[in-house]
Protein backbone atom coordinates (compact mmCIF):
# COMPACT_ATOMS: atom_id res chain seq x y z
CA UNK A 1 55.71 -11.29 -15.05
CA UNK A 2 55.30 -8.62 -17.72
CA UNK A 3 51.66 -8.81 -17.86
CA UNK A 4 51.50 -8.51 -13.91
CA UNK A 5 54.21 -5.09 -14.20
CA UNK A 6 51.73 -3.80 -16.66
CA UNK A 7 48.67 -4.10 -14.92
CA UNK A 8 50.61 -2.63 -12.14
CA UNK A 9 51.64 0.32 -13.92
CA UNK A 10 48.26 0.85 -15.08
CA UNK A 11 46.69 0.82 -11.67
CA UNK A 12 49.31 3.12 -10.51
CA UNK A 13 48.88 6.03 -13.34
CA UNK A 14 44.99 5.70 -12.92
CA UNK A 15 45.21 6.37 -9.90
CA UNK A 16 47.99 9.09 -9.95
CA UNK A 17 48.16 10.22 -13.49
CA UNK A 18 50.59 9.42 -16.07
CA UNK A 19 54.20 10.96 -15.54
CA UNK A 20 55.36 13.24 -17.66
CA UNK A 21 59.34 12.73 -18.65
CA UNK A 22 61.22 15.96 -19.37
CA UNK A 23 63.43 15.74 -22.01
CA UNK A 24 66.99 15.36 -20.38
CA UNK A 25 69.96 15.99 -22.33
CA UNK A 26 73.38 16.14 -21.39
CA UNK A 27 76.26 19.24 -20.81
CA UNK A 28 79.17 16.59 -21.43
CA UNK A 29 82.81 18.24 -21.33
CA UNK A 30 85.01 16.63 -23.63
CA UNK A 31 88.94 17.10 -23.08
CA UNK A 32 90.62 19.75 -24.89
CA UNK A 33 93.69 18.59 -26.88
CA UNK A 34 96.06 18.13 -24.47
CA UNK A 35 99.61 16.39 -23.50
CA UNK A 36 98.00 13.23 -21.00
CA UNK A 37 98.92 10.24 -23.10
CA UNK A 38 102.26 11.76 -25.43
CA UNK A 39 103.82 9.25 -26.63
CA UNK A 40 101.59 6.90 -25.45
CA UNK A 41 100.82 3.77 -27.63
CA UNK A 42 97.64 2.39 -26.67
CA UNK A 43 95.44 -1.08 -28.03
CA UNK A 44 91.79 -0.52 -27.94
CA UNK A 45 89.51 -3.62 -28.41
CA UNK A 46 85.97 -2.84 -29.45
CA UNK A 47 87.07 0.59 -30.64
CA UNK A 48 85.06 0.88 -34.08
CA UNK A 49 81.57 2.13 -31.99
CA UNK A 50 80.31 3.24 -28.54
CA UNK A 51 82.26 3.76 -25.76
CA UNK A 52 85.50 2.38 -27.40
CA UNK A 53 85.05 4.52 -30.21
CA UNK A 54 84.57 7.54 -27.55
CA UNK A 55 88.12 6.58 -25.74
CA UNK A 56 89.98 5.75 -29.33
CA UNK A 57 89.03 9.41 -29.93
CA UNK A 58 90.33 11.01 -26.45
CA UNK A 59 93.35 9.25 -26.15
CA UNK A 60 93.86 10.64 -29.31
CA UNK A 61 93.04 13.80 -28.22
CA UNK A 62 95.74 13.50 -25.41
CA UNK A 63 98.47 12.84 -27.74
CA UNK A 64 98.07 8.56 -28.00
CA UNK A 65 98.89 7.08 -30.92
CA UNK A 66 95.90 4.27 -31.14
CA UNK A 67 94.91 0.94 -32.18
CA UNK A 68 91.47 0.08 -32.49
CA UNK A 69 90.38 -3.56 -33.22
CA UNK A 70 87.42 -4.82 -34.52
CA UNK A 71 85.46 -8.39 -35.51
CA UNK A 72 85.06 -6.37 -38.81
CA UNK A 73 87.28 -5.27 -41.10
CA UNK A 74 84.97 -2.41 -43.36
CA UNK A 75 84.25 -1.26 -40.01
CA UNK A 76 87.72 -0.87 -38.71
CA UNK A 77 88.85 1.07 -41.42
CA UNK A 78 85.59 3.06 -42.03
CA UNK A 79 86.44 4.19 -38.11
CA UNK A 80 89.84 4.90 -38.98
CA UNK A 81 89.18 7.01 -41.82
CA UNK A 82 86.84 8.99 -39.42
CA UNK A 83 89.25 9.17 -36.47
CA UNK A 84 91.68 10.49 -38.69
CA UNK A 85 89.99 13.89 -38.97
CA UNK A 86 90.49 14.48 -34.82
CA UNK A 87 92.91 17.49 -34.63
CA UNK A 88 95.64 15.81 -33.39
CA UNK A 89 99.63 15.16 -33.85
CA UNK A 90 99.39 11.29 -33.13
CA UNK A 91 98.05 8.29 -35.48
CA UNK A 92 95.45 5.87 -35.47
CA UNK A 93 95.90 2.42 -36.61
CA UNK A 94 93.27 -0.61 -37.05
CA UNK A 95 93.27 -4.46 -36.94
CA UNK A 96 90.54 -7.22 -37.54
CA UNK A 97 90.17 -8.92 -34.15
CA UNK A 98 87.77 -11.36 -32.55
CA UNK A 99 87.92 -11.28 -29.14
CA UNK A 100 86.82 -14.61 -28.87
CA UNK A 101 88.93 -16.62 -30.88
CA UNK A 102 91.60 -16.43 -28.52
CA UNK A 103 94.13 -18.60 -30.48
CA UNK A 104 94.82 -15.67 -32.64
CA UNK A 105 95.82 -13.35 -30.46
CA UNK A 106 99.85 -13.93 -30.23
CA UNK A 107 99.63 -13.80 -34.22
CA UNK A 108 97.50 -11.04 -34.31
CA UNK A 109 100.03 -8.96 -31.90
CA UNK A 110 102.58 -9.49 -33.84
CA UNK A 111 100.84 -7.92 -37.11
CA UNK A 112 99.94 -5.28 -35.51
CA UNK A 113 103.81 -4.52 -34.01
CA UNK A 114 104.86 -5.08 -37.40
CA UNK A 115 101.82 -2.12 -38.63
CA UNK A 116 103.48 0.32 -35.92
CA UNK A 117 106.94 -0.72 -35.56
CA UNK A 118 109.21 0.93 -34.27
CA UNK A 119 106.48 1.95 -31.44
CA UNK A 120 105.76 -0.31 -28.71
CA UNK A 121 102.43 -0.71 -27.30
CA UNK A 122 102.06 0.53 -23.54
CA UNK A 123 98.67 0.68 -23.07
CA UNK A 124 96.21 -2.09 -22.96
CA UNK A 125 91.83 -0.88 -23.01
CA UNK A 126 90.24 -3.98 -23.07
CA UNK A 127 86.88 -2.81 -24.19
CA UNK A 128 85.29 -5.45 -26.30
CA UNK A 129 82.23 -6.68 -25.21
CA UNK A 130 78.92 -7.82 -25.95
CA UNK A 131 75.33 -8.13 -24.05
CA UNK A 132 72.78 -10.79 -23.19
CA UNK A 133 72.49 -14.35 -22.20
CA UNK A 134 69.54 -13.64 -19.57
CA UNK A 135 68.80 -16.48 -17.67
CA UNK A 136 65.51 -16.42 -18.64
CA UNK A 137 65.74 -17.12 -22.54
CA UNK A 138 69.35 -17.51 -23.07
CA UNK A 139 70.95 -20.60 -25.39
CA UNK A 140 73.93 -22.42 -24.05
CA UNK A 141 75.28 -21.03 -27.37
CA UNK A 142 74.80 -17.94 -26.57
CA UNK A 143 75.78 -17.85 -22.96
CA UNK A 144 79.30 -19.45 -24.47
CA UNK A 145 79.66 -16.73 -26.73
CA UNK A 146 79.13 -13.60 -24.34
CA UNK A 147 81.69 -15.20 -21.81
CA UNK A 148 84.00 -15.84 -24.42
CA UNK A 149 84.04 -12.47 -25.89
CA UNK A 150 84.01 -10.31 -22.29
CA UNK A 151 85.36 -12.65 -19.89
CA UNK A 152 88.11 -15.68 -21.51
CA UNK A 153 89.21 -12.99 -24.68
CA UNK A 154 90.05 -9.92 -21.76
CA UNK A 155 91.77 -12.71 -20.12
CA UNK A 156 94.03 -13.77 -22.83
CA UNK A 157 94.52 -10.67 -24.22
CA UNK A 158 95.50 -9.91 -21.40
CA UNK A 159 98.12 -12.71 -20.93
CA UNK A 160 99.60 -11.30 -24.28
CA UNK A 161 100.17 -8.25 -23.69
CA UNK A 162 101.48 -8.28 -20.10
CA UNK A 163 104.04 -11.12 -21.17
CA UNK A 164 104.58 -8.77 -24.22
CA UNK A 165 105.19 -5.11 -21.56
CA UNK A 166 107.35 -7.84 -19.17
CA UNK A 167 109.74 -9.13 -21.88
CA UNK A 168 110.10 -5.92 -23.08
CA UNK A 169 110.63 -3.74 -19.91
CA UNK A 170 107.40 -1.26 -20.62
CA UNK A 171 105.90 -0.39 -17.54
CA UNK A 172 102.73 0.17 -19.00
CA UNK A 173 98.69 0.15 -18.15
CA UNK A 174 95.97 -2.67 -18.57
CA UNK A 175 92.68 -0.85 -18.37
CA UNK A 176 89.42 -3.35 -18.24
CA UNK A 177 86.13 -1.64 -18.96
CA UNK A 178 83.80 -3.67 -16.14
CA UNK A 179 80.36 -2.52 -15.38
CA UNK A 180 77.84 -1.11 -12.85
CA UNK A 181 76.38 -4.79 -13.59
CA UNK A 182 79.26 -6.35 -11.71
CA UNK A 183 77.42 -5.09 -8.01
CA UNK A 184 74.24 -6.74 -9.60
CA UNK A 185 73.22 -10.15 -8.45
CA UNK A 186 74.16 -12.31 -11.79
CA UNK A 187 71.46 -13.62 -13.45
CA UNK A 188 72.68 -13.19 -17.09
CA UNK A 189 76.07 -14.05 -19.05
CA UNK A 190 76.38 -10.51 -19.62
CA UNK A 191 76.48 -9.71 -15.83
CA UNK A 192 78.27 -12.80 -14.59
CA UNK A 193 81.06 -12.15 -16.90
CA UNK A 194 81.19 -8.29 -15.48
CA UNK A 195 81.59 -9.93 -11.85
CA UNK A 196 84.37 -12.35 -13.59
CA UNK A 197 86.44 -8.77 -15.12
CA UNK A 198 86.00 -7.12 -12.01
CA UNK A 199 87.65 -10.06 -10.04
CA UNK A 200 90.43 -10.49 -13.18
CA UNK A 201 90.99 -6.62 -12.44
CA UNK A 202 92.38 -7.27 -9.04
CA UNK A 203 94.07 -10.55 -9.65
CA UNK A 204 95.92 -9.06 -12.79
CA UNK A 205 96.52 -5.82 -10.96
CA UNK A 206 98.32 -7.68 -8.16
CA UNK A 207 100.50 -10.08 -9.90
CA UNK A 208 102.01 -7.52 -12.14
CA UNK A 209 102.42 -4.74 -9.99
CA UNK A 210 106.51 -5.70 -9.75
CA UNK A 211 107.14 -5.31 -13.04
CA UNK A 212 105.94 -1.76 -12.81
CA UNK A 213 102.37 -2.08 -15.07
CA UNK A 214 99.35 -0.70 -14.01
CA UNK A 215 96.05 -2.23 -13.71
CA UNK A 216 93.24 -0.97 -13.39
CA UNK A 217 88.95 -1.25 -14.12
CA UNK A 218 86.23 1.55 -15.57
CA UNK A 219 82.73 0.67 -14.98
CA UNK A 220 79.84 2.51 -16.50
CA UNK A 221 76.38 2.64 -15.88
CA UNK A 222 73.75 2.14 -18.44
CA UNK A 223 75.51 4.11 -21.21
CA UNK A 224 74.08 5.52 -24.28
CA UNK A 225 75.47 3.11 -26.84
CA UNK A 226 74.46 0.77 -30.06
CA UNK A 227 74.59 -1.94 -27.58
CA UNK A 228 71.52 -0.61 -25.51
CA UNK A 229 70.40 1.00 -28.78
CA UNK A 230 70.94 4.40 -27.38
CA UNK A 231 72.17 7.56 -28.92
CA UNK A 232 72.85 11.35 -27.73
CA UNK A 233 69.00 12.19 -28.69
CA UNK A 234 67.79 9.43 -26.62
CA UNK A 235 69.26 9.20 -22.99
CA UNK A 236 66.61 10.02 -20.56
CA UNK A 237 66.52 6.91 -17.90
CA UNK A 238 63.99 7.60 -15.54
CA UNK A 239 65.46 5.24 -13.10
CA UNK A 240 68.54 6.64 -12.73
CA UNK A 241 69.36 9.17 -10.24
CA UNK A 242 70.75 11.32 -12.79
CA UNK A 243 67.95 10.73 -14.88
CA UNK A 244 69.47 9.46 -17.93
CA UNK A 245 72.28 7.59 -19.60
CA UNK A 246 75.67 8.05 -19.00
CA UNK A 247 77.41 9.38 -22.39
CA UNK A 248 80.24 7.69 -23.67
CA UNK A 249 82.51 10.63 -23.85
CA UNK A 250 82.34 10.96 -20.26
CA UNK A 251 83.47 7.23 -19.97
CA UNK A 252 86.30 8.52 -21.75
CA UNK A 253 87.36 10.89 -20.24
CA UNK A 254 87.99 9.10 -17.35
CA UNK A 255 89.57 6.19 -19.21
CA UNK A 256 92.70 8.99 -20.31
CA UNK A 257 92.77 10.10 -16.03
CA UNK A 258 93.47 6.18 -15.84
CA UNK A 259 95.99 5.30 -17.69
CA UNK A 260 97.94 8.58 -17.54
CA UNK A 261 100.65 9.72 -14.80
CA UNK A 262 98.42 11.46 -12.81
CA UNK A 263 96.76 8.33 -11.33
CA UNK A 264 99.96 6.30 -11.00
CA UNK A 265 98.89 5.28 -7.19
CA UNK A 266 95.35 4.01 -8.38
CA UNK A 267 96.07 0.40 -9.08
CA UNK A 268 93.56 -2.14 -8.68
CA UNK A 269 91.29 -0.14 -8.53
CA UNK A 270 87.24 -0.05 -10.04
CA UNK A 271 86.21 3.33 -10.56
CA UNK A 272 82.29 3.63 -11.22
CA UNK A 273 80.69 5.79 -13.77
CA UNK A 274 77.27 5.23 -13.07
CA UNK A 275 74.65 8.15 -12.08
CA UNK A 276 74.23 6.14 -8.63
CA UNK A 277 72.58 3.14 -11.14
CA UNK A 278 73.76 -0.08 -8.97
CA UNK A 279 74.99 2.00 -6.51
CA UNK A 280 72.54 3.51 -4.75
CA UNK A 281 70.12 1.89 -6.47
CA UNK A 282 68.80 -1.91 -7.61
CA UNK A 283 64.90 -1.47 -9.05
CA UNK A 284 65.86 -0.64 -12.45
CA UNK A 285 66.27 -4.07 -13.58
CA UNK A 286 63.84 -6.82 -13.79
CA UNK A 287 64.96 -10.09 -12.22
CA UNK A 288 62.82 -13.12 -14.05
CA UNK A 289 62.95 -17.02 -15.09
């Protein structure tokens, strides 16, 4: 299938010429420091890199005191140290957390109560995630592991904390960063377990709307992170309609609009962050066995 997409290509650009890509760069507007999230506790999975990393440092921005987790423990605290220098009033905290050893996750909440007592977590980002299992090379060891991490560990995590926000009266937000992939058909472990967050999104948001918490989903695009070995000098994407990658500032961003007062009637909702990628358009992904 590659060979035949490259002979393709070449007939094409002898015929019309090869293409010249601009360099595209992008004007991204990054929240000022503001009052959004004051007093506002929030847990941040995946925070030590990409687009957690990105929201760790706005909700900061916006006055949330933050707890970013991490499967590594240099990493964690090498984050923290740099999160400390944002300009802001509230405090960052870090744990060592894998999402998918879900066994460890009432223990783990307790440590990390006991790290920020007296505060009481109110905001849930379940942001963790990792990529691949394509259908066409994948290992059942590695299909297990992507659907653990994304799919069963948001789940449980999930479970936690809600039971955690019930018992203790804090009518607080669950935000679950989906993906553009989830209106894809599903022909990795990566994408099936985007469809599987995007379903959890409405199933959690409905069950615990009574108690007051709000749930909601954030889907990017392709984003410019270290998981699609992307970076801020590299995020032209020709297939876009935008014409590059989305940034993960402006995933963030929207993240603080999401889990702040101003978007208490948004519940259940998926918002999409994509440049029209999946949207209004499918042919930028190769389908193959």
């Amino acid at each position: 299938m590659k060979l035949k997409n490259f002979i393709k290509r070449t007939i094409y650009y002898l015929l019309h010429g090869i293409p010249i890509v601009e360099h595209v760069s992008a004007n991204i507007v990054s929240l000022d420091t503001n009052c959004m999230l004051k007093g506002r506790v929030a847990l941040i999975t995946g925070g030590t890199s990409g687009i957690g990393k990105a929201i760790a440092t706005a909700f900061l921005n916006s006055g949330a005191d933050v707890i970013i987790t991490g499967r590594n423990l240099n990493r964690v605290n090498s984050t923290i140290a740099e999160l400390e220098k944002v300009k802001s009033q509230a405090h960052i905290y870090g744990i060592e957390l894998d999402n998918s050893k879900t066994t460890s996750f009432e223990r783990k909440l307790q440590d990390i109560l006991e790290i920020i007592s007296p505060l009481r977590i109110d905001v849930l980002v379940n942001n963790a995630g990792i990529g691949g299992g394509d259908i066409s090379c994948t290992t059942e060891e590695e299909f297990d592991q992507v659907i653990q991490t994304n799919l069963k560990g948001t789940f449980f995590l999930s479970r936690v904390i809600a039971r955690y926000m019930i018992e203790n009266k804090i009518k607080g937000n669950i935000l679950n960063i989906a993906s553009s992939s989830s209106l894809r058909p599903a022909a990795s472990a990566y994408t099936f377990s985007k469809w599987g967050i995007r379903g959890f999104t409405l199933g959690l948001a409905k069950t615990l709307a009574p108690y007051g918490i709000t749930v909601n989903g954030l889907a990017p695009g392709p984003t410019a992170t270290p998981m699609l070995k992307r970076d801020a000098n590299d995020i032209t994407f020709t297939n876009n309609p935008m014409g590059r990658f989305a940034m993960p500032e402006e995933i963030a961003n929207m993240a603080v609009v999401l889990v702040s007062d101003v978007s208490k009637m948004v519940v259940g909702d998926i918002v999409y962050m994509t440049g029209g990628s999946g949207l209004i358009t499918f042919d930028d992904i190769e389908y193959r066995i």
